[in-house]
C-alpha atoms as a PDB file:
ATOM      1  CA  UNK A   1      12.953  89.955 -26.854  1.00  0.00           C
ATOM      2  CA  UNK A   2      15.895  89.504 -29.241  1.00  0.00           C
ATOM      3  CA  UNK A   3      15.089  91.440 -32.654  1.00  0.00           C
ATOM      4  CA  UNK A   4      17.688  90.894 -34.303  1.00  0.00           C
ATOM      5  CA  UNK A   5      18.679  87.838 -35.811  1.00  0.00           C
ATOM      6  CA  UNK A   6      22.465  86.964 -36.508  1.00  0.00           C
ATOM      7  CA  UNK A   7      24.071  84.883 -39.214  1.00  0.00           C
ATOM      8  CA  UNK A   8      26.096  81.823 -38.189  1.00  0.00           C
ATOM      9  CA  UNK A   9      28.850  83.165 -37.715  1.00  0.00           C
ATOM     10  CA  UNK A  10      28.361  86.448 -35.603  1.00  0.00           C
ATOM     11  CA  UNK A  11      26.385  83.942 -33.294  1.00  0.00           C
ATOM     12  CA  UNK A  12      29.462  81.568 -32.727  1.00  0.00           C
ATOM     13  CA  UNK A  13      31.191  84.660 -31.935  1.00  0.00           C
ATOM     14  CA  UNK A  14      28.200  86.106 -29.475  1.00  0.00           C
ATOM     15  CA  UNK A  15      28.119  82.538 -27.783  1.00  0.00           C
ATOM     16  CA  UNK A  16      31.440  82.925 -26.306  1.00  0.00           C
ATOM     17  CA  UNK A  17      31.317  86.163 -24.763  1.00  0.00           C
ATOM     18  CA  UNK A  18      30.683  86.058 -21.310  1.00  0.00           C
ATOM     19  CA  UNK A  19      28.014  87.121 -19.275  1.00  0.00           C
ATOM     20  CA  UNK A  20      27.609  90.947 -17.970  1.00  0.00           C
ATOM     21  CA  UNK A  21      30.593  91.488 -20.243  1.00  0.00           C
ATOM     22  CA  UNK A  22      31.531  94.644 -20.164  1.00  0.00           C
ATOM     23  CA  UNK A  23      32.333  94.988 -24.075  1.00  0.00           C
ATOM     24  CA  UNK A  24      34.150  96.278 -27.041  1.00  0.00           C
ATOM     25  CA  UNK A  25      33.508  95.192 -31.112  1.00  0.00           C
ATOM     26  CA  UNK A  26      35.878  96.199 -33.040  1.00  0.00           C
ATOM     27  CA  UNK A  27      34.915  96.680 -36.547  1.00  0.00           C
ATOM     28  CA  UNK A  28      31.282  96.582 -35.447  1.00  0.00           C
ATOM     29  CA  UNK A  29      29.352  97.661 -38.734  1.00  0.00           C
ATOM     30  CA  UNK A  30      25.555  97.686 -38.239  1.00  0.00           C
ATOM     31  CA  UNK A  31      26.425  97.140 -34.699  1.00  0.00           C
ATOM     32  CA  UNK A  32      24.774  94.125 -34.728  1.00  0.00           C
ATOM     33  CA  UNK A  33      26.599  91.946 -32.265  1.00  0.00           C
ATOM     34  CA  UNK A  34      26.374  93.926 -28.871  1.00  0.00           C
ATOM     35  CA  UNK A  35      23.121  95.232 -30.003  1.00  0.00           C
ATOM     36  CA  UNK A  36      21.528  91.413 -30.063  1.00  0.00           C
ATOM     37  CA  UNK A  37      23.498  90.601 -26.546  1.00  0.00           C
ATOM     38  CA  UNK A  38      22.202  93.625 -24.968  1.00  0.00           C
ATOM     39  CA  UNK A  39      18.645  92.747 -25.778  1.00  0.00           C
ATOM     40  CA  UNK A  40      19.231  89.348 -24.671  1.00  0.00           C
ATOM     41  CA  UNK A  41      20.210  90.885 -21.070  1.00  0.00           C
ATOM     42  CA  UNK A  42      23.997  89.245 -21.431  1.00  0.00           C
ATOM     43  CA  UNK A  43      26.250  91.438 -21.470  1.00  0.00           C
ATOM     44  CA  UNK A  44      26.281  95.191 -18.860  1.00  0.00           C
ATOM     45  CA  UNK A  45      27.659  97.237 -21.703  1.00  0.00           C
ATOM     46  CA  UNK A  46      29.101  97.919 -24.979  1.00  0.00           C
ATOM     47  CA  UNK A  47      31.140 100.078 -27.451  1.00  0.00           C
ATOM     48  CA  UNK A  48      30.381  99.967 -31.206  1.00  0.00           C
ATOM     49  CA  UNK A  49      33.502 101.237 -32.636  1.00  0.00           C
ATOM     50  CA  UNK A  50      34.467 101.626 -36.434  1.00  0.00           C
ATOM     51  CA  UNK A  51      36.921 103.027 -38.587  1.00  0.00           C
ATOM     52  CA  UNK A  52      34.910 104.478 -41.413  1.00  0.00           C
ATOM     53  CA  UNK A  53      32.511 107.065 -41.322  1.00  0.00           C
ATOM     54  CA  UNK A  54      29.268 104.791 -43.649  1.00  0.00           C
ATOM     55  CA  UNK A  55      29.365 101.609 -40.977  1.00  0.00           C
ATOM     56  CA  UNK A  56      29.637 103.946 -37.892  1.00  0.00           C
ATOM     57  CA  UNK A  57      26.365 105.324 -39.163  1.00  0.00           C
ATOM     58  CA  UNK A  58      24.959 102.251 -39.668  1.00  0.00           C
ATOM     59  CA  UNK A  59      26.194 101.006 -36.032  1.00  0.00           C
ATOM     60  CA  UNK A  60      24.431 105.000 -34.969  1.00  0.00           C
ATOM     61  CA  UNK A  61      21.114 103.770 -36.398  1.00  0.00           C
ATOM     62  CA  UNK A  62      20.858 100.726 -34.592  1.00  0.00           C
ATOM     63  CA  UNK A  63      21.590 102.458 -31.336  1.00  0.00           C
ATOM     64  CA  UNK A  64      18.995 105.427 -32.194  1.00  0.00           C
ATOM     65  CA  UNK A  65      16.450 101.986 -33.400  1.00  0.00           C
ATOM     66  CA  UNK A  66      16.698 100.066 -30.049  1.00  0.00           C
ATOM     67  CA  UNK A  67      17.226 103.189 -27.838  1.00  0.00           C
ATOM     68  CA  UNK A  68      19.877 101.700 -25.653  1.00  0.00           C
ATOM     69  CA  UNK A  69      20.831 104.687 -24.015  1.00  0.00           C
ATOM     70  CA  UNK A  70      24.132 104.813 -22.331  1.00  0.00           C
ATOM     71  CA  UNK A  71      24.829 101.119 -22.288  1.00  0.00           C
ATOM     72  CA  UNK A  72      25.805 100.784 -25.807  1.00  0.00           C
ATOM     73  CA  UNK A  73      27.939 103.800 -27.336  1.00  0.00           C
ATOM     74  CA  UNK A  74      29.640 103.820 -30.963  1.00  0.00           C
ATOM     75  CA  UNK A  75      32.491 105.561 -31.366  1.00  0.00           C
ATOM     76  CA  UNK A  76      33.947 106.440 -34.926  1.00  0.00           C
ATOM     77  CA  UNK A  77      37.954 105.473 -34.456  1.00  0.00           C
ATOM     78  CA  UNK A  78      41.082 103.170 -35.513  1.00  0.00           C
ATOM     79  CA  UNK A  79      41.015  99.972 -33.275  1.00  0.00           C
ATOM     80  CA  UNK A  80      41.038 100.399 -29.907  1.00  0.00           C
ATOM     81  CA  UNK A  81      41.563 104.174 -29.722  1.00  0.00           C
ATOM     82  CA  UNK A  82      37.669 103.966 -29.556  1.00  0.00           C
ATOM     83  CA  UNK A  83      38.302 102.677 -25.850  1.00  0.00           C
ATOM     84  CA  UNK A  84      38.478 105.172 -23.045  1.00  0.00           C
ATOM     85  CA  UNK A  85      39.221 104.199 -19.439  1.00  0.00           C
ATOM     86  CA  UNK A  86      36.187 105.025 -18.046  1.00  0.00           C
ATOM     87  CA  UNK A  87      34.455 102.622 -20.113  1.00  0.00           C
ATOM     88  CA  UNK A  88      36.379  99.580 -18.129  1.00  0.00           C
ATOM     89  CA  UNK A  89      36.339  97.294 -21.209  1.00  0.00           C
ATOM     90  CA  UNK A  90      36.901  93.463 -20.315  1.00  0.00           C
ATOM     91  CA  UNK A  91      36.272  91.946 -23.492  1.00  0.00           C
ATOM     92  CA  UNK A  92      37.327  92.368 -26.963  1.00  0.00           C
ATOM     93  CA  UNK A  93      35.882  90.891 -29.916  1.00  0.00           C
ATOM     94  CA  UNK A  94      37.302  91.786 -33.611  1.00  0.00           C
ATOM     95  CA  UNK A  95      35.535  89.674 -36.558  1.00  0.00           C
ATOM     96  CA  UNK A  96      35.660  89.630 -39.893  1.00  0.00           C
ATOM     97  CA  UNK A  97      39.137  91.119 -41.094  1.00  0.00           C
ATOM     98  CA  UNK A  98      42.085  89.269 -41.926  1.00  0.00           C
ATOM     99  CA  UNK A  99      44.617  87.715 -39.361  1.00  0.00           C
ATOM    100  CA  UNK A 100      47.125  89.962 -40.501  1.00  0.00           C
ATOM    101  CA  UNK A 101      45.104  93.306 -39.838  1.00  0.00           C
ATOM    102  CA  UNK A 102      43.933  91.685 -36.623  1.00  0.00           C
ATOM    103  CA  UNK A 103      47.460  91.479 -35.627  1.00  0.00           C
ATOM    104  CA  UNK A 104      47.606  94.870 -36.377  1.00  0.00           C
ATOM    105  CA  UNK A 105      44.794  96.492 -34.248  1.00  0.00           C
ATOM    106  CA  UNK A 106      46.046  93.894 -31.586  1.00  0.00           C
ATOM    107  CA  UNK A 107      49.927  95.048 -31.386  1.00  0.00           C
ATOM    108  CA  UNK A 108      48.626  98.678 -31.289  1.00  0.00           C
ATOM    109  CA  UNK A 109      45.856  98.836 -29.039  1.00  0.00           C
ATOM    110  CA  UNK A 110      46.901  96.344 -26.257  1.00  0.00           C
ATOM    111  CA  UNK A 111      50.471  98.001 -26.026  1.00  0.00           C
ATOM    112  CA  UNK A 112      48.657 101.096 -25.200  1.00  0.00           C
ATOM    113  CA  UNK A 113      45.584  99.271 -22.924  1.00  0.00           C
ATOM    114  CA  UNK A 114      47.036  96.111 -21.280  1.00  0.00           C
ATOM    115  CA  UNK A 115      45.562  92.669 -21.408  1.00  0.00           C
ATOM    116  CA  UNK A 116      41.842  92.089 -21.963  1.00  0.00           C
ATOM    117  CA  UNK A 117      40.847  89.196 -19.846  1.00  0.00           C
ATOM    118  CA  UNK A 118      38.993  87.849 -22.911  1.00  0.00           C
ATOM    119  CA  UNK A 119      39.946  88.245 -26.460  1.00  0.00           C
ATOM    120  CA  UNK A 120      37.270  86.503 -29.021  1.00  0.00           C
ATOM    121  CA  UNK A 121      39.094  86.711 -32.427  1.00  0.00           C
ATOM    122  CA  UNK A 122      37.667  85.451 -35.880  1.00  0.00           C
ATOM    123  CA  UNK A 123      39.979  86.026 -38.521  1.00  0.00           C
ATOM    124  CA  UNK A 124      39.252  85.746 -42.206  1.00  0.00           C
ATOM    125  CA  UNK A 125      42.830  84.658 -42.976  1.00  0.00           C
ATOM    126  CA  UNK A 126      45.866  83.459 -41.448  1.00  0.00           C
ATOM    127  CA  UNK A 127      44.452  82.407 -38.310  1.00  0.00           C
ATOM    128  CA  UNK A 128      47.576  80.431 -37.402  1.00  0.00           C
ATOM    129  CA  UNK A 129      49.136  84.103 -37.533  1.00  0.00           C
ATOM    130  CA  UNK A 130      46.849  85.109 -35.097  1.00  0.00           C
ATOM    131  CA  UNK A 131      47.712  81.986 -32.995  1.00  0.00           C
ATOM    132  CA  UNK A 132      51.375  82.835 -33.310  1.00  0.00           C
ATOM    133  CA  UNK A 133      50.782  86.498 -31.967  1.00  0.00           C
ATOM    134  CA  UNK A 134      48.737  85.207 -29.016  1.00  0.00           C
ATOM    135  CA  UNK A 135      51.394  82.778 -27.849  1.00  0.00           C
ATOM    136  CA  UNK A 136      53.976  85.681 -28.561  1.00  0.00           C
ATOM    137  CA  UNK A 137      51.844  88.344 -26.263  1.00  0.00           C
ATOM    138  CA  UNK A 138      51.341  85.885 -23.184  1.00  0.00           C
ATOM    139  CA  UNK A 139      48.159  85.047 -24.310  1.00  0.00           C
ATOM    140  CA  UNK A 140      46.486  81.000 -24.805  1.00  0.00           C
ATOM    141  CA  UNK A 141      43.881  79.582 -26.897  1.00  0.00           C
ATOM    142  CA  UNK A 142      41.146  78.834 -23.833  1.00  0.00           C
ATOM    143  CA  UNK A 143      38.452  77.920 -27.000  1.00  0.00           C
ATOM    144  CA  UNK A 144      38.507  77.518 -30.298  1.00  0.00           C
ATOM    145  CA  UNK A 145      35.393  76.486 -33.149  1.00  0.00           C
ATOM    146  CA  UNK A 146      35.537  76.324 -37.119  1.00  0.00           C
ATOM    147  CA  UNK A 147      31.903  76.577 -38.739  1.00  0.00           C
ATOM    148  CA  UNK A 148      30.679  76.668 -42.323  1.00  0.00           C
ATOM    149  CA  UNK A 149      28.989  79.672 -43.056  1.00  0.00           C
ATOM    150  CA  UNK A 150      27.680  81.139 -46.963  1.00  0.00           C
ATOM    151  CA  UNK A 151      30.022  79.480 -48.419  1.00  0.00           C
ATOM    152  CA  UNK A 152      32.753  79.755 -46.129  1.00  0.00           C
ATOM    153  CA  UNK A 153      35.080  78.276 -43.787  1.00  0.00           C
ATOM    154  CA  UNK A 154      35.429  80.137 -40.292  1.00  0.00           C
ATOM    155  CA  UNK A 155      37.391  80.029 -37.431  1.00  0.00           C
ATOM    156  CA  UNK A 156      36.984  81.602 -34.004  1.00  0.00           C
ATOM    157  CA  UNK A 157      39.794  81.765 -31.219  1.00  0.00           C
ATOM    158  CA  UNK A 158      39.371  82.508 -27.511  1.00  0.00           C
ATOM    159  CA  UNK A 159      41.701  83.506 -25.857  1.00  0.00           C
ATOM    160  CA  UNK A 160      42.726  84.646 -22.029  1.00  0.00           C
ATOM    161  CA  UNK A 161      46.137  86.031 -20.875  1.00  0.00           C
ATOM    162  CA  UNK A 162      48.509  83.635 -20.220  1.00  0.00           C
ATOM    163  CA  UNK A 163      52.046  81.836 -20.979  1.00  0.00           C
ATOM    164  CA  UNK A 164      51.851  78.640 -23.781  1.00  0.00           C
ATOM    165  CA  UNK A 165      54.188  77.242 -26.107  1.00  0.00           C
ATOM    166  CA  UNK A 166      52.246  75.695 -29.057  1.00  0.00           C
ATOM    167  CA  UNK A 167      53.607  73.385 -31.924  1.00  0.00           C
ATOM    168  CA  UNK A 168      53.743  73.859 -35.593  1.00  0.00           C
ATOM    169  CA  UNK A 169      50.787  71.696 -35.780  1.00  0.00           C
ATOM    170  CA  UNK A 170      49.037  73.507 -32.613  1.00  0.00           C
ATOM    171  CA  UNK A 171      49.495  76.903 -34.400  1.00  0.00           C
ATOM    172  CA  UNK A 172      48.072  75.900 -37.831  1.00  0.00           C
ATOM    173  CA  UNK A 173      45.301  73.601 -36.818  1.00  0.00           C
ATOM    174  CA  UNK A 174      44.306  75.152 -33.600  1.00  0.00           C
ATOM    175  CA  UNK A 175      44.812  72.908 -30.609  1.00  0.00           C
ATOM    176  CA  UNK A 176      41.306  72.278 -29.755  1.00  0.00           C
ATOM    177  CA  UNK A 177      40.420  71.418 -32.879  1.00  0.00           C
ATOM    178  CA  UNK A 178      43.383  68.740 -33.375  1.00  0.00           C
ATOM    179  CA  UNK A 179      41.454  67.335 -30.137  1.00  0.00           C
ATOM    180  CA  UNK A 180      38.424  67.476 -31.343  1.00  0.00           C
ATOM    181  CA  UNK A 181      38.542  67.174 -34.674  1.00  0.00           C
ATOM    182  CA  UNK A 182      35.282  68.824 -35.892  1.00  0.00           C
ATOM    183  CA  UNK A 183      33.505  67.706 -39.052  1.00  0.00           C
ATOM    184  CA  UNK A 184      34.251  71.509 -40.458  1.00  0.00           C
ATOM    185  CA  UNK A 185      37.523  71.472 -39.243  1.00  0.00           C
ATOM    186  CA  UNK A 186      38.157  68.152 -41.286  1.00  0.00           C
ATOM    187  CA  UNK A 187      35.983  68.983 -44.082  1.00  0.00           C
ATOM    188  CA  UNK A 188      38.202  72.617 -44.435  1.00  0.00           C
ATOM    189  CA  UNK A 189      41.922  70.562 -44.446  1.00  0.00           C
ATOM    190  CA  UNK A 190      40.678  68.539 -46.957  1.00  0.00           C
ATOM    191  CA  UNK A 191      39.802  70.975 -49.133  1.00  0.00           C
ATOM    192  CA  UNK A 192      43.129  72.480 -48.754  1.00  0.00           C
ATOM    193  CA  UNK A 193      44.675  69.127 -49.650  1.00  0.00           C
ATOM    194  CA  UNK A 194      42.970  68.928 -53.102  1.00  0.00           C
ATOM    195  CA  UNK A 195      43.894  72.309 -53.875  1.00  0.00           C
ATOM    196  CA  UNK A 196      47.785  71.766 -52.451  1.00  0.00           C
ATOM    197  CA  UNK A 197      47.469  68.653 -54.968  1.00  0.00           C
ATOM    198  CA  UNK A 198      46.121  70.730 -57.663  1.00  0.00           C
ATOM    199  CA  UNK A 199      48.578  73.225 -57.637  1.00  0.00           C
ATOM    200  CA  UNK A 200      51.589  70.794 -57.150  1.00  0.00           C
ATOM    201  CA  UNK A 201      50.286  68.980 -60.419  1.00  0.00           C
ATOM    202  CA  UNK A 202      50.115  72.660 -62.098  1.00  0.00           C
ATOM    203  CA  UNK A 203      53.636  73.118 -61.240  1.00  0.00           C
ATOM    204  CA  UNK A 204      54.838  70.187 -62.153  1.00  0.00           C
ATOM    205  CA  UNK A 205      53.368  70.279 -65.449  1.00  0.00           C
ATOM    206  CA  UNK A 206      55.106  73.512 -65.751  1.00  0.00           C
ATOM    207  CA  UNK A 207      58.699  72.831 -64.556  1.00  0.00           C
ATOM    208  CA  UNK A 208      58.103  74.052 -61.418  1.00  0.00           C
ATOM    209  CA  UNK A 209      58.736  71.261 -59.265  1.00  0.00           C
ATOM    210  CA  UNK A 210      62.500  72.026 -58.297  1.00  0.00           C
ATOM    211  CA  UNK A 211      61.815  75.722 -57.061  1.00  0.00           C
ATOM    212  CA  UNK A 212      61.619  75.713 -53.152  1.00  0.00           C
ATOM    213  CA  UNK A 213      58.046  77.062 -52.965  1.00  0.00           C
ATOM    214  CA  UNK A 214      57.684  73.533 -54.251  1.00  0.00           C
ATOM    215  CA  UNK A 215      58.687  71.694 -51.552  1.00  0.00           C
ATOM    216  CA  UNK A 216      57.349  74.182 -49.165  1.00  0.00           C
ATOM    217  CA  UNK A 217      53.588  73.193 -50.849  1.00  0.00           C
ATOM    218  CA  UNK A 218      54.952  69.555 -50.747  1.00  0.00           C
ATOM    219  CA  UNK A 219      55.849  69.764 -46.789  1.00  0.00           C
ATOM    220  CA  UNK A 220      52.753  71.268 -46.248  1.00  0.00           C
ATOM    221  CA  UNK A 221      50.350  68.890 -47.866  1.00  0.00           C
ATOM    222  CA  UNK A 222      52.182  65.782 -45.975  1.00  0.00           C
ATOM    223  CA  UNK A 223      51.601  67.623 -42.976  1.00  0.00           C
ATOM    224  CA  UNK A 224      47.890  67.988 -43.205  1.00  0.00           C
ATOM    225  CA  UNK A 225      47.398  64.587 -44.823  1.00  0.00           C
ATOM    226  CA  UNK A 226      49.596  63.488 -41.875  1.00  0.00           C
ATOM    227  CA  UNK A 227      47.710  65.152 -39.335  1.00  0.00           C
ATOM    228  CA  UNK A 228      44.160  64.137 -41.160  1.00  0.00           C
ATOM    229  CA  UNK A 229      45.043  60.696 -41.177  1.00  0.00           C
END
């Protein structure tokens, strides 16, 4: 029986990892995540890991509350140091942070560990970042979702390891979702126009409007209004 109950977002994220996944959650917190797979029987194992001391002790207490034994252990450590060998991770989920600290814990744990055969990302920010480092690291998007969560827009990439080239568009807009075309997804980029149109009004108005982060603002609202329309 599943005891814990998710928000929105941490379930978009659960409903991609694959069954009898053999898991790590980086940046797990409470600890939340792998605890509510493992009591849904989906995944074979887990590891809870977390940088600072107060969530690791939260993610502790859940594992002491549920008494899952030996198939969920939480480990207090930077990234993926919290992985050991033995503990034949296949997937690795890291939610919640910012694209460019998710690059981060990406470029120095899988240098150390090899591929992942699934990687289920959800950066807060610059996700096409994160795009851009899984096309550099022989990596491709195999799913992608936006959702609207508490007052926020979210986005959550799959990926697997293998060779793509994406364009401009594919790494800001996420190539599923350019397929797709999901109400959040549209709902998001056209938010981001009005405040692109905002802020281009706001510079004009203060003499800005020959400087080049100008035009880049310019050439980026065309290109979503482009790609919207």
């Amino acid at each position: 029986m599943d005891a814990i109950k998710l928000s929105p977002r941490l379930q978009a994220v659960a409903e991609f990892v694959p069954a009898r996944a053999r898991l790590v959650d980086i940046g797990s917190d409470h600890a939340y995540l792998p605890a509510h797979l493992l009591l849904n029987q989906h995944i074979a194992y887990a590891v809870a890991g977390e940088v600072a001391v107060g969530p690791f002790q939260n993610a502790q207490q859940t594992q002491e509350q549920f008494q899952f034994g030996p198939n969920l252990v939480t480990r207090l450590g930077d990234g993926f140091a919290v992985v050991q060998p033995e503990d034949q991770i296949d997937t690795a989920v890291i939610a919640g942070m910012g694209g460019q600290l998710i690059n981060k814990i990406l470029t120095a744990g899988l240098s150390e560990t090899g591929a992942y055969e699934h990687l289920i990302l959800q950066p807060n920010t610059d996700v096409h970042m994160v795009r851009e480092w899984l096309q550099r690291h022989h990596y491709q998007l195999v799913d992608e979702t936006i959702l609207f969560d508490d007052g926020h827009y979210y986005e959550i990439l799959v990926a697997q390891p293998g060779e793509v080239q994406y364009s401009p568009a594919e790494l800001m807009f996420g190539p599923f979702n350019l397929k797709r075309r999901p109400a959040p997804w549209q709902q998001y980029w056209q938010r981001e126009t009005n405040r692109l149109k905002n802020l281009l009004v706001q510079m004009q108005q203060a003499g800005q409007d020959a400087n080049s982060a100008y035009q880049a603002y310019e050439n980026q609202l065309n290109l979503i209004e482009e790609v919207l329309n």
